[in-house]
Protein backbone atom coordinates (compact mmCIF):
# COMPACT_ATOMS: atom_id res chain seq x y z
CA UNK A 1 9.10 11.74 -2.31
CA UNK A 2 9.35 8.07 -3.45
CA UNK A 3 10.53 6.66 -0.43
CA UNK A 4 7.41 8.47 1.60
CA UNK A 5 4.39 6.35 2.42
CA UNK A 6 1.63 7.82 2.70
CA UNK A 7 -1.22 6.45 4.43
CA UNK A 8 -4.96 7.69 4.72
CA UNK A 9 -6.39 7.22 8.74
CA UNK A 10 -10.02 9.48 8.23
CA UNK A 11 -11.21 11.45 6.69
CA UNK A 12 -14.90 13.56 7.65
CA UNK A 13 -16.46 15.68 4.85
CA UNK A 14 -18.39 18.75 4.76
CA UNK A 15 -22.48 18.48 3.54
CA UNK A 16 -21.99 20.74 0.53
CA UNK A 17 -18.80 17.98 -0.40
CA UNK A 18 -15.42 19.64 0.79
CA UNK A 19 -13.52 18.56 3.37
CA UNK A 20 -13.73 19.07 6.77
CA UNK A 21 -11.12 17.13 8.18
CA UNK A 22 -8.06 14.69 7.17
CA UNK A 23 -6.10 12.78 8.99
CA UNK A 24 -3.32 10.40 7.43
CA UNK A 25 0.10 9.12 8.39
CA UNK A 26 3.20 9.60 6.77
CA UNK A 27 6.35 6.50 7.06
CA UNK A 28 9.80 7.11 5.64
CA UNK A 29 13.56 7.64 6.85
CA UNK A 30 13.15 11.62 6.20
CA UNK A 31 9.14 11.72 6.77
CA UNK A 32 9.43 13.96 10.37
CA UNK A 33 12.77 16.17 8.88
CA UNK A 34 10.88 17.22 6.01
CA UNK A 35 7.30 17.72 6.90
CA UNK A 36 7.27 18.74 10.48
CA UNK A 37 7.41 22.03 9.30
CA UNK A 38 3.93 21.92 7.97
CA UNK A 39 2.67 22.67 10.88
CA UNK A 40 0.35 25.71 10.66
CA UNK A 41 -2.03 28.06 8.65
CA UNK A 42 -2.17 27.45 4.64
CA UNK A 43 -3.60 30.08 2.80
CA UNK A 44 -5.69 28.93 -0.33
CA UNK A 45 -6.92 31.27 -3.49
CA UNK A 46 -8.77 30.55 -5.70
CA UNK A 47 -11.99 31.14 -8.03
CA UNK A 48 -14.54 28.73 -7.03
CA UNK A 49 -16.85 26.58 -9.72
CA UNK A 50 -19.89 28.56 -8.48
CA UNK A 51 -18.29 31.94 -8.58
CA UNK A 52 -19.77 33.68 -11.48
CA UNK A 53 -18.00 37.17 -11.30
CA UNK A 54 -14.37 35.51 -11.73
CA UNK A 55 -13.67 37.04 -8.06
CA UNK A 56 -10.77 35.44 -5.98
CA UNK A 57 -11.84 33.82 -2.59
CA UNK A 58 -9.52 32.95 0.13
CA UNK A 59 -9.86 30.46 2.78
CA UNK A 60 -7.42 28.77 5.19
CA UNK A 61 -6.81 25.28 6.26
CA UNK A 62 -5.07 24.83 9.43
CA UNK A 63 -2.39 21.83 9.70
CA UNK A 64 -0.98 20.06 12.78
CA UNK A 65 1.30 17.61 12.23
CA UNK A 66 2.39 15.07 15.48
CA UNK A 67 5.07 11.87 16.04
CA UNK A 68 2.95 8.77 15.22
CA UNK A 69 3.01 6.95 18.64
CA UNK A 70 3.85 3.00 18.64
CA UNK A 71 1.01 0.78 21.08
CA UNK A 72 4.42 0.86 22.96
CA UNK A 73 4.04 4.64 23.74
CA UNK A 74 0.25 4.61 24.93
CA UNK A 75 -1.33 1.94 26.85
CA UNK A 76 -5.47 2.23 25.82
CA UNK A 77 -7.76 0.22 28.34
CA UNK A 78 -10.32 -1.16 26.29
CA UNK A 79 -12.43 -0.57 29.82
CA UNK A 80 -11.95 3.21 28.65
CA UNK A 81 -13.43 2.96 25.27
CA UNK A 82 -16.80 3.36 24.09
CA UNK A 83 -16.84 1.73 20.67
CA UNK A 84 -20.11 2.57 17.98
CA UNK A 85 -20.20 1.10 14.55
CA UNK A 86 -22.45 2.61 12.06
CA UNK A 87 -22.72 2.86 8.35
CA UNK A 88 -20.35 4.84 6.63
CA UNK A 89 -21.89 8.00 5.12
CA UNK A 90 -20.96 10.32 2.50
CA UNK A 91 -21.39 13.52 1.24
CA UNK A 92 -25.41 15.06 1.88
CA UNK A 93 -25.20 12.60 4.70
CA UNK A 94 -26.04 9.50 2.05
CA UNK A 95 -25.58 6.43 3.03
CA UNK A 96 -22.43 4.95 1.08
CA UNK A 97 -22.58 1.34 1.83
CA UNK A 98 -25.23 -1.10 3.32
CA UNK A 99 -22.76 -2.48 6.33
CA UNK A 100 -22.25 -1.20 9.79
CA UNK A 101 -17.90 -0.64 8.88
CA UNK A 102 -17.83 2.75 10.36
CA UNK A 103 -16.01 3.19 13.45
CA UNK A 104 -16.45 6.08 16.06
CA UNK A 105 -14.20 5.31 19.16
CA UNK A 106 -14.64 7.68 22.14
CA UNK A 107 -12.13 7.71 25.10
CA UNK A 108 -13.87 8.49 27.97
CA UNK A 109 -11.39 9.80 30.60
CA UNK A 110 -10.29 12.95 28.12
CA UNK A 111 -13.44 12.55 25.61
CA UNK A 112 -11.64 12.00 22.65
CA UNK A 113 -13.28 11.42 19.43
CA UNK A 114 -11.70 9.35 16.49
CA UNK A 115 -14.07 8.12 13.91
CA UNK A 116 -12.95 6.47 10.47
CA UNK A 117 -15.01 4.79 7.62
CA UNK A 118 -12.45 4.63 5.24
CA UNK A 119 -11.82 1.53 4.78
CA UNK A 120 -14.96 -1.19 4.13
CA UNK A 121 -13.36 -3.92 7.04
CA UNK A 122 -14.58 -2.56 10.01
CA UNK A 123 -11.63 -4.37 11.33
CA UNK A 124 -9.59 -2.08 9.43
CA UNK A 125 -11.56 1.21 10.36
CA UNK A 126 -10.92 0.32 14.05
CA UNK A 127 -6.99 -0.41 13.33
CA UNK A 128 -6.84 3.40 12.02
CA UNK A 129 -8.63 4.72 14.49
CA UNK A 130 -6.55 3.31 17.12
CA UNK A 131 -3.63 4.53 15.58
CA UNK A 132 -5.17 8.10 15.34
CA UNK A 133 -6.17 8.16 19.14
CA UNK A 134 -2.83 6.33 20.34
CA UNK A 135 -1.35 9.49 18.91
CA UNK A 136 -3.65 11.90 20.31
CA UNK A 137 -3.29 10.43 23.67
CA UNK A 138 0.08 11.03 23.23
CA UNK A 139 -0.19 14.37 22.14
CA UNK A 140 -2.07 14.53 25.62
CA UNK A 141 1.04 13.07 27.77
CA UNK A 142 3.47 15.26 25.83
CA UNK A 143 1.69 18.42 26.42
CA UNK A 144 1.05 17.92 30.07
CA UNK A 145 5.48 17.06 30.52
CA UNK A 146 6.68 19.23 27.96
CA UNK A 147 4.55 22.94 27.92
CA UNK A 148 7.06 23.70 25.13
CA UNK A 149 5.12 20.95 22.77
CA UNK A 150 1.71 22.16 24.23
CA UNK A 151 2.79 25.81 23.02
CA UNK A 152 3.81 24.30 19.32
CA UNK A 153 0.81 22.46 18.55
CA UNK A 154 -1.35 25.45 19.70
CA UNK A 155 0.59 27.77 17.51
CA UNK A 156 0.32 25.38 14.31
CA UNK A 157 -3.38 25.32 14.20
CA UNK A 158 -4.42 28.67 16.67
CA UNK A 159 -7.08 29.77 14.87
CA UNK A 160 -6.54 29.64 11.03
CA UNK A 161 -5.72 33.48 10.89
CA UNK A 162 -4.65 34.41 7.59
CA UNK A 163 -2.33 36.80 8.89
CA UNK A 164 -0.54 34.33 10.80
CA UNK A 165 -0.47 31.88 7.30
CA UNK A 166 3.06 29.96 6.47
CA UNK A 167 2.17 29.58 2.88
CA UNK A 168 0.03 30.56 0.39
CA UNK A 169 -1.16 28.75 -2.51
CA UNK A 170 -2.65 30.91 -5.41
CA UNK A 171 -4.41 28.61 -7.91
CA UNK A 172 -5.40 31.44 -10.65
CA UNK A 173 -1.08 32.36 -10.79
CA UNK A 174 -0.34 28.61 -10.62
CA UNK A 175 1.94 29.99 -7.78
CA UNK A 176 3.01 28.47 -4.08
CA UNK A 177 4.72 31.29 -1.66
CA UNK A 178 6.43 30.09 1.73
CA UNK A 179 6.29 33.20 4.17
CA UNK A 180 9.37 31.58 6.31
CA UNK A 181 11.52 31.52 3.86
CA UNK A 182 10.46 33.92 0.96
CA UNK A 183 10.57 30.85 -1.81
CA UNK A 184 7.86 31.49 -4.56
CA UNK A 185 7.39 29.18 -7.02
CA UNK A 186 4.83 28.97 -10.16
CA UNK A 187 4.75 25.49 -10.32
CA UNK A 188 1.65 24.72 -7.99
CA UNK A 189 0.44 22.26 -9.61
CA UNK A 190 3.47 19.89 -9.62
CA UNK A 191 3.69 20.96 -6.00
CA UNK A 192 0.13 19.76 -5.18
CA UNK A 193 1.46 16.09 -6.69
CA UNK A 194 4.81 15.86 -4.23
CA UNK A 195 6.80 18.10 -6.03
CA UNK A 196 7.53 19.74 -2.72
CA UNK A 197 11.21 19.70 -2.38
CA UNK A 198 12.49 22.99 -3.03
CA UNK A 199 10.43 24.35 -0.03
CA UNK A 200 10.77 21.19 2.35
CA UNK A 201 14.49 21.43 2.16
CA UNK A 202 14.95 25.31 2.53
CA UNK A 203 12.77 25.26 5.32
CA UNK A 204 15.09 22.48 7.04
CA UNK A 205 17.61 24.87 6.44
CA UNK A 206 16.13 27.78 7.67
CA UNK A 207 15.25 25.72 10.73
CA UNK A 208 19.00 24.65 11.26
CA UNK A 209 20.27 28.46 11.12
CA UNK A 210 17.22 29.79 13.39
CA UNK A 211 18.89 27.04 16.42
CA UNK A 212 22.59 28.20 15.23
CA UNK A 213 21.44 31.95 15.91
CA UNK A 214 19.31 31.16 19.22
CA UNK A 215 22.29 29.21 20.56
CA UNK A 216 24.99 32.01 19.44
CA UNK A 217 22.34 34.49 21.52
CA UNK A 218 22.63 32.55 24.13
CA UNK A 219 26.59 31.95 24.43
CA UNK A 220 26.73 36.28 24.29
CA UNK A 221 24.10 36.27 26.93
C-alpha cells in the first residue's frame, strides 16, 4: 500500500544467516485496520538451497503486531535504563563496522531487552530502540488493565504451532492460503512485495461480521 510507511526498528539474525527476529513500524491512515490481523502463526514451505532431495520443509514464524505508543503514552526514567553500546555485528558474529553504533537498552524494573544496530548513528539506533521499548512498556500497562489484550497477544505468538497457523505460504505452488477466511491465491510472489490486499480487506470483513454475530448472540441471550 502506497500510502503505508514502513519503517525498520531491529532487526537480530540467526549464525547460519536467517532471521531471528524483526521488528519495524508501520505509519499510515489504514496501517492498524489492515494489518492488525497479522497477528499470529505463518506457516512457510518451501525447498531450501541446501536441500538436495527436492523435499518440502516447513517452518513457522510467529507475528505479534502492537499500537506504536507516543513518549506521551510511556514515561521511561532514564534512572531505569542501563544503556551498552557495542559494535554492530553480523551474520557468524563478524564484526560489520569499526564503531561502537550498536545499542542494547535494558529496563531494569521489568528486564526488558531492546537492542538495534541498524542504523550507523548510534544516535539513531537509540531513537529506535526507544520507540521499540516505549511500546513494549506499553504492551506491559495494557496487559496488566485490560486481561482481554494480555489474552490477544498471547494467542498471536503462543507457541508457533503449525496447527494453530493463520496462513500459509507455499513457495514451490507460488501459492498464499488464509485459514480465516479460506482465500487462496497463486500469486505469492506479488504478495511477498505488498500485493496483500485481497486478504487484508476480506479479513477486515470477516472481522466486522464475527462482532455483528457475537453482538446478535448476545441480544438473544
Amino acid at each position: 500500500n502506497s500510502n503505508l510507511k514502513v519503517e525498520l526498528l531491529s532487526i537480530s539474525e540467526s549464525e547460519l544467516g536467517g532471521l531471528k527476529e524483526v521488528v519495524f513500524s508501520v505509519e499510515g491512515e489504514s496501517a492498524w485496520r489492515l494489518l492488525h490481523n497479522e497477528g499470529g502463526a505463518h506457516r512457510v514451505q518451501r525447498i531450501p538451497t541446501t536441500e538436495s532431495q527436492g523435499r518440502i520443509h516447513t517452518s513457522a514464524v510467529t507475528v505479534a503486531v502492537l499500537p506504536v505508543a507516543d513518549e506521551g503514552d510511556v514515561d521511561v526514567d532514564e534512572k531505569d535504563l542501563r544503556i551498552d553500546v557495542y559494535r554492530a555485528s553480523g551474520a557468524g558474529g563478524q564484526h560489520v563496522n569499526k564503531t561502537e553504533s550498536a545499542v542494547r537498552l535494558t529496563h531494569i524494573p521489568t528486564g526488558l531487552v531492546v537492542t538495534c544496530q541498524d542504523e550507523r548513528s548510534q544516535h539513531k539506533n537509540k531513537a529506535k530502540a526507544m520507540k521499540v521499548l516505549r511500546s513494549r512498556l506499553k504492551q506491559l500497562e495494557e496487559e496488566s488493565k485490560h486481561k482481554e489484550l494480555a489474552d490477544l497477544k498471547k494467542s498471536q505468538v503462543k507457541s508457533g504451532d503449525r496447527s494453530e497457523r493463520i496462513r500459509t505460504y507455499n513457495f514451490p505452488q507460488g501459492r498464499v492460503t488464509d485459514h480465516r477466511v479460506g482465500v487462496t491465491l497463486y500469486s505469492l510472489q506479488d504478495f511477498m512485495q505488498g500485493e496483500m490486499t485481497e486478504i487484508l480487506e476480506a479479513l477486515v470483513q470477516h472481522e466486522k461480521e464475527e462482532k455483528l454475530d457475537e453482538l446478535r448472540r448476545r441480544q438473544i441471550g
